[in-house]
N, C-alpha and C. Protein backbone atom coordinates (compact mmCIF):
# COMPACT_ATOMS: atom_id res chain seq x y z
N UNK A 1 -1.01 12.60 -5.01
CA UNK A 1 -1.66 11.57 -4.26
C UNK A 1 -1.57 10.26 -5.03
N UNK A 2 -1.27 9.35 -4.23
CA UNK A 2 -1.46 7.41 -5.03
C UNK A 2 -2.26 6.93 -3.93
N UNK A 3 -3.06 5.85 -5.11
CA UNK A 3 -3.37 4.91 -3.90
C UNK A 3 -3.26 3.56 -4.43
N UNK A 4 -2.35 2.74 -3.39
CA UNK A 4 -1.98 1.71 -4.16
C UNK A 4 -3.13 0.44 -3.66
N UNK A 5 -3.14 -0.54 -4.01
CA UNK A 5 -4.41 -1.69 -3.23
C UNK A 5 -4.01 -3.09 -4.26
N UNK A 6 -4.49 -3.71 -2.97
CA UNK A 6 -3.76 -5.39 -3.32
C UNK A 6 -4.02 -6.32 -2.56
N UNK A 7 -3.97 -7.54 -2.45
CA UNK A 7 -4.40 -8.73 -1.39
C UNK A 7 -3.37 -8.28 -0.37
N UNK A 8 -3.79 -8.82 0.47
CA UNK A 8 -2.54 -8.51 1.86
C UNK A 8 -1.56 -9.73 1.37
N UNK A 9 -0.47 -8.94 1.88
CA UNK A 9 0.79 -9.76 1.68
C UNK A 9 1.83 -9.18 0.41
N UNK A 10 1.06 -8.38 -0.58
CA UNK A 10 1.87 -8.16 -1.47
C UNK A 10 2.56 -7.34 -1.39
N UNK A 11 2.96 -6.50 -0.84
CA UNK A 11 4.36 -5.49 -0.44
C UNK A 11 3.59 -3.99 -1.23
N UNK A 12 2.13 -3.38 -0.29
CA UNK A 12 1.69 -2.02 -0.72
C UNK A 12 2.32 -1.26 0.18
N UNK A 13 2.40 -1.90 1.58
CA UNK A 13 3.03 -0.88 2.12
C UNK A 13 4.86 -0.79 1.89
N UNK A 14 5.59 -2.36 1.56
CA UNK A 14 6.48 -1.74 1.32
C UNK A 14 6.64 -0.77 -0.28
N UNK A 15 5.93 -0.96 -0.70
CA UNK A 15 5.58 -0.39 -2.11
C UNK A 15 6.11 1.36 -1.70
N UNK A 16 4.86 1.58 -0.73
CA UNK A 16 4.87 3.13 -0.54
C UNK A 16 5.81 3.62 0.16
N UNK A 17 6.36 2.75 0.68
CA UNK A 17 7.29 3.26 1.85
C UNK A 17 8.60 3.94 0.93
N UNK A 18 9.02 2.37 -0.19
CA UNK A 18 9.89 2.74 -0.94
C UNK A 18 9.50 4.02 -1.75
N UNK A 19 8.33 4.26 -2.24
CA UNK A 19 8.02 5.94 -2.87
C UNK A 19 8.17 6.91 -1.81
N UNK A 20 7.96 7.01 -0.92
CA UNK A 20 8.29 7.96 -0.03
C UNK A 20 9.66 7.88 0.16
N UNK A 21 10.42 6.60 -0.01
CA UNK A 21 12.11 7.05 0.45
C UNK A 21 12.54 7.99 -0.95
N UNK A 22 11.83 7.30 -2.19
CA UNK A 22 11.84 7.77 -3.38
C UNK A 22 11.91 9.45 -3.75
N UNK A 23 11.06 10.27 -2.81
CA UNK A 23 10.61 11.39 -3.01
C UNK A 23 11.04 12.31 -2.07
N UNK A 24 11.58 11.63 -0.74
CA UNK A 24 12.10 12.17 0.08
C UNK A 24 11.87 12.80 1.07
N UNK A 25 12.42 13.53 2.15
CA UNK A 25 12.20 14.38 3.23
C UNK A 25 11.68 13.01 4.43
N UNK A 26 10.69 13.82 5.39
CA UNK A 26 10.07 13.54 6.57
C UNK A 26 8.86 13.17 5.91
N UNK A 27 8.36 11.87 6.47
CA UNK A 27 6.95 11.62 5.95
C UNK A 27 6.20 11.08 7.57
N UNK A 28 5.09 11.08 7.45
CA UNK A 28 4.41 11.05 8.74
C UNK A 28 3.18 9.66 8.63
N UNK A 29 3.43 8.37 8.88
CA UNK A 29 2.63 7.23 8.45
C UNK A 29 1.32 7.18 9.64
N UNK A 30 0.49 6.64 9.57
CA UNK A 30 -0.22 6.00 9.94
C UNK A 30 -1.10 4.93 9.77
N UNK A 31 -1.54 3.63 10.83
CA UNK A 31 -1.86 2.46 9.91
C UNK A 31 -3.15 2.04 10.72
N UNK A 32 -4.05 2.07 9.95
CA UNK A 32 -5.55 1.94 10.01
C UNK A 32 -6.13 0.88 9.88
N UNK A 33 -5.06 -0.29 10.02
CA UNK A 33 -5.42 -1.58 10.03
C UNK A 33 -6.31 -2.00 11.38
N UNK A 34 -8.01 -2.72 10.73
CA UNK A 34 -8.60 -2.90 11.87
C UNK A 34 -9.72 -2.29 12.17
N UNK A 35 -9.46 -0.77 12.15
CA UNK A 35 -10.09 0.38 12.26
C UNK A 35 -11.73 0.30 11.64
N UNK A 36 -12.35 0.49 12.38
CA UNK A 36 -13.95 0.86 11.44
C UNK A 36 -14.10 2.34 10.91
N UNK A 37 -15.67 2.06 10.54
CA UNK A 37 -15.40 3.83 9.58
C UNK A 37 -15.35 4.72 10.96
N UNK A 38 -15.96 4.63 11.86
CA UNK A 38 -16.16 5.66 13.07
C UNK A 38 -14.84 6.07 13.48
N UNK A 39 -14.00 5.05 13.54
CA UNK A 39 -12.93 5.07 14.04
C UNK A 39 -11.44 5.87 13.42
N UNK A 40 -11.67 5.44 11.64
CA UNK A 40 -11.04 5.75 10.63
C UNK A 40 -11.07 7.47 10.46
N UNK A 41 -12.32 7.77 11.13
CA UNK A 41 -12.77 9.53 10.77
C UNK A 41 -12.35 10.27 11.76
N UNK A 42 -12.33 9.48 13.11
CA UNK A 42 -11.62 10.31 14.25
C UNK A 42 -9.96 10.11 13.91
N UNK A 43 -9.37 9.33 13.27
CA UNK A 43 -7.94 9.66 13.24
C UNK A 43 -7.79 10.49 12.22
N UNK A 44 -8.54 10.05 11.22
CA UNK A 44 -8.13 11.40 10.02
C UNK A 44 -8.15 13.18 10.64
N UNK A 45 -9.59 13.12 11.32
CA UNK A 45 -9.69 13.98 11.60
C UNK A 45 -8.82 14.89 12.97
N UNK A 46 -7.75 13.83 13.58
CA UNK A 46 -7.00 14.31 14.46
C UNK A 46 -6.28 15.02 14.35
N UNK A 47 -5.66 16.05 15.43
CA UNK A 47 -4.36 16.98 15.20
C UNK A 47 -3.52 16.35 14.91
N UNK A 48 -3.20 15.10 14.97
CA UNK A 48 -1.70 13.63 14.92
C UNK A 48 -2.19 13.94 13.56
N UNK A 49 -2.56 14.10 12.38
CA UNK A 49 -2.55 14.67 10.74
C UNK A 49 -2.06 15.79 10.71
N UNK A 50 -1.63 16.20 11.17
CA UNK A 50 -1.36 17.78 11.36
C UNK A 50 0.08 18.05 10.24
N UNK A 51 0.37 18.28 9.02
CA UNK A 51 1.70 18.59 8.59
C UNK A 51 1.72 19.56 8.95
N UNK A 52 0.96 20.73 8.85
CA UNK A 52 2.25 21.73 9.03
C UNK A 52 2.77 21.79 10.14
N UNK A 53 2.32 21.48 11.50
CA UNK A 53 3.26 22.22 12.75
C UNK A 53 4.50 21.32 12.40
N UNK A 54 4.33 19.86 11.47
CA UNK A 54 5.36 19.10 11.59
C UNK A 54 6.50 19.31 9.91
N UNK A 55 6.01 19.61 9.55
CA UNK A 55 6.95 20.20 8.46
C UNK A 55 7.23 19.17 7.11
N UNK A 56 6.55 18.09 7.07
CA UNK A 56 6.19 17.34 6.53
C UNK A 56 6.53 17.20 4.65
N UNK A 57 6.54 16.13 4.26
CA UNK A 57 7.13 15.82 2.96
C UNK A 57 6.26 15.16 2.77
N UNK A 58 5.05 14.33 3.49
CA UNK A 58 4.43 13.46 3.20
C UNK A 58 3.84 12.74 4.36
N UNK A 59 2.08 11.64 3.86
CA UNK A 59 1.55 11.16 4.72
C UNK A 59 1.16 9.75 4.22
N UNK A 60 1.48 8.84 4.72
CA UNK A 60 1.35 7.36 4.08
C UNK A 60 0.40 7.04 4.85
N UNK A 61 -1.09 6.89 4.27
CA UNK A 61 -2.33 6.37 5.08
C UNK A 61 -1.93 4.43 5.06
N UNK A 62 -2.04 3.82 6.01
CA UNK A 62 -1.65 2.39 5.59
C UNK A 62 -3.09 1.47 6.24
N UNK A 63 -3.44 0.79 5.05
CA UNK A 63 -4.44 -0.27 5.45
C UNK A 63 -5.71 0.43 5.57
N UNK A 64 -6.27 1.30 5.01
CA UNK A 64 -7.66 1.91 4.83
C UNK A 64 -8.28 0.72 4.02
N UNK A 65 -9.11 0.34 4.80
CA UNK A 65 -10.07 -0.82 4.35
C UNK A 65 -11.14 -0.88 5.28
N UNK A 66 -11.39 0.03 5.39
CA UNK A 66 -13.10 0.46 6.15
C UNK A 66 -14.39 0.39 5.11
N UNK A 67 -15.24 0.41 5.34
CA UNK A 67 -16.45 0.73 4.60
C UNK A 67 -16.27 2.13 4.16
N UNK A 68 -16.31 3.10 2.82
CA UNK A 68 -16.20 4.11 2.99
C UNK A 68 -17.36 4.93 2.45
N UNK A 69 -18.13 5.41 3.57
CA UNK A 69 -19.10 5.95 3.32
C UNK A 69 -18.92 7.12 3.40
N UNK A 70 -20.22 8.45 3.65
CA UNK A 70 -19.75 9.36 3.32
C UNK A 70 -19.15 10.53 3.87
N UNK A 71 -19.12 9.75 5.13
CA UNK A 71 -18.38 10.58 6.39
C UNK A 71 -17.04 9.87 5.83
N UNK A 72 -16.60 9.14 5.49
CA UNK A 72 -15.26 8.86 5.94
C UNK A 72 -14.85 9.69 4.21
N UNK A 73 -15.67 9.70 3.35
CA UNK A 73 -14.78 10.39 1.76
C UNK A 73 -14.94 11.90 2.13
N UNK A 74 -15.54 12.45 3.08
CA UNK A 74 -15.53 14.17 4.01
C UNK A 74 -14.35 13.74 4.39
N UNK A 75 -14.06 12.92 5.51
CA UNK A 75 -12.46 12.98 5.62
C UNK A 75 -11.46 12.76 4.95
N UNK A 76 -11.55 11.97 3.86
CA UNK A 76 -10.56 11.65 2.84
C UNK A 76 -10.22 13.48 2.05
N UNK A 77 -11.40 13.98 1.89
CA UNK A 77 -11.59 14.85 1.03
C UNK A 77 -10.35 15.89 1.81
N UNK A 78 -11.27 16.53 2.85
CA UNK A 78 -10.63 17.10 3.72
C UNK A 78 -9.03 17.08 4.01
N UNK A 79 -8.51 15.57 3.80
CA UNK A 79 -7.23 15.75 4.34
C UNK A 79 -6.44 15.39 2.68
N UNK A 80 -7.13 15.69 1.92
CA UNK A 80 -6.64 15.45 0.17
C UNK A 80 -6.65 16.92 -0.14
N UNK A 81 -7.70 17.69 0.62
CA UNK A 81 -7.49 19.19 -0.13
C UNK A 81 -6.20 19.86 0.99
N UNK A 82 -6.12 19.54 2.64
CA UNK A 82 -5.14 20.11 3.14
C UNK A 82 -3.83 19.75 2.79
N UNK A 83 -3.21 18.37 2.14
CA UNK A 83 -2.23 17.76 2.00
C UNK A 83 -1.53 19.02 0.77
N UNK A 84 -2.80 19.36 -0.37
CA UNK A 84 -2.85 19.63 -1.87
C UNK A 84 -2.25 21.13 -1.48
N UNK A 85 -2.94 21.71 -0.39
CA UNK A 85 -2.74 23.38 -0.48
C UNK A 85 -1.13 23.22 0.36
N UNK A 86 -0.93 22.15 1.30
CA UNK A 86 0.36 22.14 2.23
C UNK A 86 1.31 21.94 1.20
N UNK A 87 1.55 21.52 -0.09
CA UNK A 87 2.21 20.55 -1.06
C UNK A 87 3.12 19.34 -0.66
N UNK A 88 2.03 18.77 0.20
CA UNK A 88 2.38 17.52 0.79
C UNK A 88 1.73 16.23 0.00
N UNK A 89 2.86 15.36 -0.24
CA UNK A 89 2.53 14.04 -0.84
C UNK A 89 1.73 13.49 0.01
N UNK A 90 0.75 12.23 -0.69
CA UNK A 90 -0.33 11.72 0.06
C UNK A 90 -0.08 10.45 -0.27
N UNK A 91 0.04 9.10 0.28
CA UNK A 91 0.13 7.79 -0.48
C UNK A 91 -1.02 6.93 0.33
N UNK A 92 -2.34 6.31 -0.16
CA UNK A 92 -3.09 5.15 0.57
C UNK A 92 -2.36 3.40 0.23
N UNK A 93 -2.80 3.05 1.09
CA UNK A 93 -2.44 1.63 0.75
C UNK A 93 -3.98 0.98 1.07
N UNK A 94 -4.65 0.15 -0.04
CA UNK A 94 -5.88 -0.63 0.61
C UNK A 94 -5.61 -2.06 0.03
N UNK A 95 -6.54 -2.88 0.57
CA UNK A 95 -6.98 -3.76 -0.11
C UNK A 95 -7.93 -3.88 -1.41
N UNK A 96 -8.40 -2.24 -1.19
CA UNK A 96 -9.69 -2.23 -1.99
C UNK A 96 -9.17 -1.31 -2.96
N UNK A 97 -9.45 -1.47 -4.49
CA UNK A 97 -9.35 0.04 -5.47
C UNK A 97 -10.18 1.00 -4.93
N UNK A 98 -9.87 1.68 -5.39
CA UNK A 98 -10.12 3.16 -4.54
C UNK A 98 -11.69 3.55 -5.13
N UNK A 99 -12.37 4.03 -3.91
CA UNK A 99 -13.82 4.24 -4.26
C UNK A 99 -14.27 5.39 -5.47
N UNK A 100 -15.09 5.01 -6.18
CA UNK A 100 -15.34 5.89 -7.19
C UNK A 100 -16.04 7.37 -7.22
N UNK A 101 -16.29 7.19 -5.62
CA UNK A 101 -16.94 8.13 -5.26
C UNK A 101 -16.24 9.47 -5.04
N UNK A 102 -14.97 9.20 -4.19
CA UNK A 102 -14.15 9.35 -3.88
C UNK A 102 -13.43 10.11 -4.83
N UNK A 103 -13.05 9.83 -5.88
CA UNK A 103 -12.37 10.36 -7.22
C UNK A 103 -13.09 11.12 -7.65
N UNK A 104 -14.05 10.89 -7.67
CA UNK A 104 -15.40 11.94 -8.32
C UNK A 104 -15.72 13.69 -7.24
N UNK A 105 -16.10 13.12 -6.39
CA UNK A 105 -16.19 14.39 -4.81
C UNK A 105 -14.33 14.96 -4.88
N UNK A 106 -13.44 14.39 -5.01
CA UNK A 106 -12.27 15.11 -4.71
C UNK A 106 -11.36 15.56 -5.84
N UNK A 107 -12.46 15.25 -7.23
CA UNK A 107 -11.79 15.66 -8.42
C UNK A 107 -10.35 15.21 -8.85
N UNK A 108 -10.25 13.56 -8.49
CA UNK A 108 -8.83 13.18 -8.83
C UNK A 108 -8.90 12.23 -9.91
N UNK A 109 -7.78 12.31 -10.74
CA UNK A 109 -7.33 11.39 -12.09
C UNK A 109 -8.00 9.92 -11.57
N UNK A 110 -8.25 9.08 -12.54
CA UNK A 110 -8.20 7.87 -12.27
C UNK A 110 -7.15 7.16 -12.66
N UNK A 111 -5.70 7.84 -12.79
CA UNK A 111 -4.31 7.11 -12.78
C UNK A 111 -3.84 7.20 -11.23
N UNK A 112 -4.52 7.97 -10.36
CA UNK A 112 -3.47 8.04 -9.52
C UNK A 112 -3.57 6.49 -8.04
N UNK A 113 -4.42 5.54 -9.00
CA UNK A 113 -4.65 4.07 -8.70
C UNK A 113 -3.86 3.22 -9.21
N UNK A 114 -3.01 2.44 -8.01
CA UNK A 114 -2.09 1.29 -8.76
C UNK A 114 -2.47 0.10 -8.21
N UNK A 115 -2.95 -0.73 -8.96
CA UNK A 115 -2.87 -2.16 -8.14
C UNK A 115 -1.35 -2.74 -8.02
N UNK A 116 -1.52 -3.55 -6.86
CA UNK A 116 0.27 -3.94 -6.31
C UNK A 116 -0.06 -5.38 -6.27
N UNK A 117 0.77 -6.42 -7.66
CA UNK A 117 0.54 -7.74 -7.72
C UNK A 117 1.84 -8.24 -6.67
N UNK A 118 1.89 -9.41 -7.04
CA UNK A 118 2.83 -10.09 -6.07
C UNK A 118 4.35 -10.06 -6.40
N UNK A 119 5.35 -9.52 -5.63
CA UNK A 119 6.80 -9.26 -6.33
C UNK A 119 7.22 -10.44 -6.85
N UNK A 120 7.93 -9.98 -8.14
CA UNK A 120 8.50 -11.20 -8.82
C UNK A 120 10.33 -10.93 -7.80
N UNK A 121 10.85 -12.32 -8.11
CA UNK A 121 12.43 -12.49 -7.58
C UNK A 121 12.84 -11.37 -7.98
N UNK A 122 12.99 -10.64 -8.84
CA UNK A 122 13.96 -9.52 -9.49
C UNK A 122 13.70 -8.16 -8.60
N UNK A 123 12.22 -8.04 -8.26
CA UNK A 123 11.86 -6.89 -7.31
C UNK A 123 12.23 -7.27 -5.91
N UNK A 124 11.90 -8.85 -5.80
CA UNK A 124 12.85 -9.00 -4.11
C UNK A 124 14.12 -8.57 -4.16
N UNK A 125 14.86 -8.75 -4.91
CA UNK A 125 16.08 -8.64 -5.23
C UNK A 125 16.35 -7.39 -4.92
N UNK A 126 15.77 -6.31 -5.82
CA UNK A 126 16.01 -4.75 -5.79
C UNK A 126 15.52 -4.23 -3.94
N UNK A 127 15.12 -4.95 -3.58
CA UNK A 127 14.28 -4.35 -2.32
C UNK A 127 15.35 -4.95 -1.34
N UNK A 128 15.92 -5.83 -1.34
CA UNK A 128 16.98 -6.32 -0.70
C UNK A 128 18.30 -5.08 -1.18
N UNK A 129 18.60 -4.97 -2.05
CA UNK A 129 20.05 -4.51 -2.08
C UNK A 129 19.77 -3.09 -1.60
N UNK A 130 18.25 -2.62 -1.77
CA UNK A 130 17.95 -1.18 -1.05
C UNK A 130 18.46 -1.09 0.69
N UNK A 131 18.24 -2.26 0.85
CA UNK A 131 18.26 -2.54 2.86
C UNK A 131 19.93 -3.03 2.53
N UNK A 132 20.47 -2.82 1.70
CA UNK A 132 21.91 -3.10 1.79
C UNK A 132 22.42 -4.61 2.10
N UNK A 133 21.14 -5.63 1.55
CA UNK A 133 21.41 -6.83 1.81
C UNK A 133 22.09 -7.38 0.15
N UNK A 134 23.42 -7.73 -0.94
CA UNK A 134 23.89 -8.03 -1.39
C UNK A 134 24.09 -9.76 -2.43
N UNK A 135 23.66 -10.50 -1.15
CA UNK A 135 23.87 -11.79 -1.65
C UNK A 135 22.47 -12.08 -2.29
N UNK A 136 22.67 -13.00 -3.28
CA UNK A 136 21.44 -12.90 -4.16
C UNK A 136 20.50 -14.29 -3.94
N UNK A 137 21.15 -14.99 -3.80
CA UNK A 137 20.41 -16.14 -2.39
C UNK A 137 19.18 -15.73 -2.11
N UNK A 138 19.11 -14.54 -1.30
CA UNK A 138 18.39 -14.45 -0.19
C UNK A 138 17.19 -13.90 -1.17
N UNK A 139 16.72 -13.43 -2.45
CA UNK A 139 16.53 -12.75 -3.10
C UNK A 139 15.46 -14.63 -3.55
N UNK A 140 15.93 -15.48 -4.13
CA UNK A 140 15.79 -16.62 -4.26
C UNK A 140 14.86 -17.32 -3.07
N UNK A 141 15.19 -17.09 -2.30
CA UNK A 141 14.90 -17.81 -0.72
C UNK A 141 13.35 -17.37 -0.49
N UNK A 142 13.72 -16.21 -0.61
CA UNK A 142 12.21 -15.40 -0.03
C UNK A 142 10.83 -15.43 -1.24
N UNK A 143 11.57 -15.60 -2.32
CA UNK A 143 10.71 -15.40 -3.42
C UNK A 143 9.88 -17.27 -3.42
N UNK A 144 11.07 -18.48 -3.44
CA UNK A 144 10.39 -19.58 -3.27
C UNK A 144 9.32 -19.45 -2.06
N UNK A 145 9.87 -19.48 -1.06
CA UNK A 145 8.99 -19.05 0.56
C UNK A 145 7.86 -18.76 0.62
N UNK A 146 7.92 -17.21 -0.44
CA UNK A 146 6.57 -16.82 -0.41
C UNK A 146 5.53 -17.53 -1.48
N UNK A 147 6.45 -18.04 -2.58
CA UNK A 147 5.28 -18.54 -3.31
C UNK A 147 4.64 -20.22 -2.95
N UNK A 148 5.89 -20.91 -2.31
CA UNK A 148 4.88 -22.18 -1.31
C UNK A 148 3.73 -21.81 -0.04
N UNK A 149 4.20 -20.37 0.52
CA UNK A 149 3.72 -20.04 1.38
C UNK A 149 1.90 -19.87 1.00
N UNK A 150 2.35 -18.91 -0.04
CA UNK A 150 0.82 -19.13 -0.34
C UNK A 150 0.09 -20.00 -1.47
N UNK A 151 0.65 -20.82 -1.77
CA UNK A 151 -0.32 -21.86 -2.92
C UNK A 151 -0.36 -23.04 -1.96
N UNK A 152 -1.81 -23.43 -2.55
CA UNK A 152 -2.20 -24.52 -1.89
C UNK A 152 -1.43 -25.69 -2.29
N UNK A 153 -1.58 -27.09 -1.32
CA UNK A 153 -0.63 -27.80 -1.13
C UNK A 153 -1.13 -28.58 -2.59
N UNK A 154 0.04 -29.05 -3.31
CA UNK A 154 0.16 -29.83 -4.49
C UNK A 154 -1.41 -30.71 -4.62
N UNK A 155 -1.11 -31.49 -3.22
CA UNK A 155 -1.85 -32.65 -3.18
C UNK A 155 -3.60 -32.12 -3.89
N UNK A 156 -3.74 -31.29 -3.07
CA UNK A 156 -5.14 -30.79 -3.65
C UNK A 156 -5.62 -30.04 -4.74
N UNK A 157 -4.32 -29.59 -5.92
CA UNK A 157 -4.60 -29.09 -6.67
C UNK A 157 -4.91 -30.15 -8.38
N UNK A 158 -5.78 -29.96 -8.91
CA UNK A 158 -5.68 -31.38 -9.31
C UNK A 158 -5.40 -30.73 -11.40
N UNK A 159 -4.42 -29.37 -11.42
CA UNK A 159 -4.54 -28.70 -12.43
C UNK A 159 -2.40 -29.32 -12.78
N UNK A 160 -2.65 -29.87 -13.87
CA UNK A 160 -1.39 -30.23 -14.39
C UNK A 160 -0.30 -29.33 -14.34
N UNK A 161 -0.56 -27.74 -14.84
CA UNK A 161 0.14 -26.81 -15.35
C UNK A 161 0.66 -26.18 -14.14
N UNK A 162 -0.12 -26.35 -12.55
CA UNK A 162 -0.30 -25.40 -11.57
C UNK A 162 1.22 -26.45 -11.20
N UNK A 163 0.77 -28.36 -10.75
CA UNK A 163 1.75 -28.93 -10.55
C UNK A 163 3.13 -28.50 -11.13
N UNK A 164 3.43 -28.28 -12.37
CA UNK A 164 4.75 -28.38 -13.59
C UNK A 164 5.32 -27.23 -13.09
N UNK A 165 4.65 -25.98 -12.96
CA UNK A 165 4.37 -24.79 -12.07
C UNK A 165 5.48 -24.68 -11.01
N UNK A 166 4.80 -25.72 -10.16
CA UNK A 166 5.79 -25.80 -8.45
C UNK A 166 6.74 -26.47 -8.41
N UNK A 167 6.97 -27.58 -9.61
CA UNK A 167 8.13 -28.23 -9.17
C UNK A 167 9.09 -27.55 -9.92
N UNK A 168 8.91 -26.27 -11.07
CA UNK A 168 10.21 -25.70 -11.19
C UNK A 168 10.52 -25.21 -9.83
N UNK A 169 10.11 -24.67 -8.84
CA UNK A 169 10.75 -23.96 -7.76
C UNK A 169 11.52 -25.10 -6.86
């Protein structure tokens, strides 16, 4: 089991996706973006979780960012001990590090938590030539993009180092 967590935008789900291409077989996603806890416990708890009739390599929970109380770590639990006995990989993606409660009730490492910072050019790069995209441009392109995309505009930042910062890009 991983669970990776990070601001939105930083590539957890492509993070996991790439570990699941990583590890292989059939994996079975679902994305819980939105979702409240009521809501979060009826999908866990659905037959659509089901590996075995589906034969499964794996289950990528995506965007669990509910309140998680203690109905919803019964379902976490629940589908952490069926994944464990199926020997099916488990991957979360949140915004949030993973509840402590959670680790504690389901008896898991506290390594199997990664925070996912923001890709540097070299990981765009690798994630591009994975999708069979080559030119290294584009690797460049996306990496400036995203980092104007999200810093605030020059004008209002009034920190010297942040300026010196943006105009290398």
């Amino acid at each position: 089991m991983a669970w990776l967590y990070g601001s939105a935008g930083v590539g957890k789900t492509v993070s996991a996706k790439m570990a699941a291409k990583l590890v292989g077989g059939s994996w079975f996603g679902v994305n819980l973006r939105g979702l409240n806890s009521q809501e979060v416990c009826q999908v866990l708890a659905s037959p659509l979780i089901n590996q075995y009739s589906h034969k499964i390599s794996g289950i990528l929970i995506d965007d669990l960012d509910c309140a998680c109380d203690s109905i919803v770590h019964e379902k976490l639990i629940s589908l952490q001990s069926s994944c464990l006995n199926a020997n099916t990989f488990l991957i979360f993606t949140s915004s949030k590090s993973i509840d402590e409660d959670f680790i504690f009730f389901a008896n898991l490492p506290q390594d199997i938590e990664k925070k996912v910072d923001d890709f540097s050019e070299e990981d765009i790069k690798e994630i591009l030539m994975a999708l069979g995209v080559t030119e290294d441009y584009w690797a460049r392109y996306i990496y400036i993009y995203v980092i104007r995309w999200r810093a605030p505009s020059i004008s209002n930042c009034n920190d010297s180092k942040y300026e010196k910062k943006q105009m290398e890009y």
